[in-house]
Protein backbone atom coordinates (compact mmCIF):
# COMPACT_ATOMS: atom_id res chain seq x y z
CA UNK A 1 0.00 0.00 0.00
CA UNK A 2 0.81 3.24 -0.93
CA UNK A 3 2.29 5.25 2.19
CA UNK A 4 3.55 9.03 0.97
CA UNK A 5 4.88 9.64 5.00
CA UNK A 6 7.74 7.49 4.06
CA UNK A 7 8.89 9.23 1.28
CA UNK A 8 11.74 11.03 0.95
CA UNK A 9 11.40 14.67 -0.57
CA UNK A 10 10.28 13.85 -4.16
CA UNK A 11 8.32 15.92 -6.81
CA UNK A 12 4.83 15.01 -7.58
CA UNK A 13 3.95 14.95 -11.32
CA UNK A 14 1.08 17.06 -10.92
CA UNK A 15 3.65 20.34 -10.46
CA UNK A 16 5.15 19.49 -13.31
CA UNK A 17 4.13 21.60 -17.29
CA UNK A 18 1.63 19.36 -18.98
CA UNK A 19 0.42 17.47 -15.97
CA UNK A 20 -2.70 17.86 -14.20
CA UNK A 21 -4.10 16.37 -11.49
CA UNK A 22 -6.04 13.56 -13.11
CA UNK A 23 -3.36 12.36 -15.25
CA UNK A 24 -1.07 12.29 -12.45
CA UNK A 25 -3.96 9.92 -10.40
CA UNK A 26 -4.05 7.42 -13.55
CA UNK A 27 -0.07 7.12 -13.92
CA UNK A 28 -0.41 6.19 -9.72
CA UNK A 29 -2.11 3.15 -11.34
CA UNK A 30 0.86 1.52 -13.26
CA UNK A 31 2.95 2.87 -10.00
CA UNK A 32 4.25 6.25 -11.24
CA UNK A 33 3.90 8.59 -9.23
CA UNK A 34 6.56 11.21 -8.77
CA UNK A 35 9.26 12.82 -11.42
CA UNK A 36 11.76 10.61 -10.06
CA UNK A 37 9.69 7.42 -10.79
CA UNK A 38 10.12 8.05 -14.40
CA UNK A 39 14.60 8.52 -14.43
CA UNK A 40 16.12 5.73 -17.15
CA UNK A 41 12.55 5.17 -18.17
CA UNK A 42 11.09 5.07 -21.89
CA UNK A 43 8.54 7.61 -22.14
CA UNK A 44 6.61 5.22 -24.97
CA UNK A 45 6.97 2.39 -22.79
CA UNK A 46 5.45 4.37 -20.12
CA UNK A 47 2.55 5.33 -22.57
CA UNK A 48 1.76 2.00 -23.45
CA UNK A 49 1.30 0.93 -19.87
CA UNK A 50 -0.91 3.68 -19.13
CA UNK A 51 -3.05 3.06 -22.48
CA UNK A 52 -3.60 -0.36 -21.16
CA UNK A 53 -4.70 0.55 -17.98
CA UNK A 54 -6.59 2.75 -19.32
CA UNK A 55 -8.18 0.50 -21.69
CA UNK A 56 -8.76 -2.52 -19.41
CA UNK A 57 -10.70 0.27 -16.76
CA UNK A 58 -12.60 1.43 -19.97
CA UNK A 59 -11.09 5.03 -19.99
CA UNK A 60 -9.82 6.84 -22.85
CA UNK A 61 -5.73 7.82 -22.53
CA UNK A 62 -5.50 12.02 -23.24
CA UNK A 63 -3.95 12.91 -26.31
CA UNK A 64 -1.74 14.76 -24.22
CA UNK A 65 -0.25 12.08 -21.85
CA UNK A 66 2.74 11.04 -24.56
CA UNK A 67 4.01 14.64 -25.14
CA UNK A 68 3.66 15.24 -21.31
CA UNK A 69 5.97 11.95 -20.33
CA UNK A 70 8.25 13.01 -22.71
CA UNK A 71 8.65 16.37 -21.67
CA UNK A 72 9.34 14.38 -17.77
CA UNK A 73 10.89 11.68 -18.78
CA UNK A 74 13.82 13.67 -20.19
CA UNK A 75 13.22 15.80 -16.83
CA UNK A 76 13.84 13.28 -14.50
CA UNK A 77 16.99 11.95 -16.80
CA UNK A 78 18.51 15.34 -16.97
CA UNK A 79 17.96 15.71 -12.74
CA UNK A 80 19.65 12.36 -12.24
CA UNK A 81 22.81 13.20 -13.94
């Protein structure tokens, strides 16, 4: 279970350009859920995953969700070097 108290200082995706709050709740369902969740990961990758998830609860993905890991995928990457 998710337990944010023993986290250590991390950013939440919702703070970040492109990200509002709902897409930031559906990427908690394939376990993403701050910047630094996404470092040495494949924004596409990441994409698919949510599509899926998406599909199997019967929601649509937004249009905007690939730019929008890009954009923090290439965030975290550049943070973590």
């Amino acid at each position: 279970m998710h337990n944010p108290r023993f986290e250590p200082d991390l950013t939440p995706l919702s703070t970040l350009p492109g990200f509002g709050e709902a897409l930031a709740q559906e990427l908690e369902q394939i376990d993403v859920r701050h910047l630094e969740d996404l470092t040495g990961r494949d924004p596409e990758t990441v994409f698919v995953h949510l599509h899926l998830a998406n599909y199997v609860a019967h929601r649509p993905t937004p249009g905007s969700a690939l730019h929008a890991l890009r954009m923090a995928c290439r965030s975290a990457n550049q943070n973590h070097h």
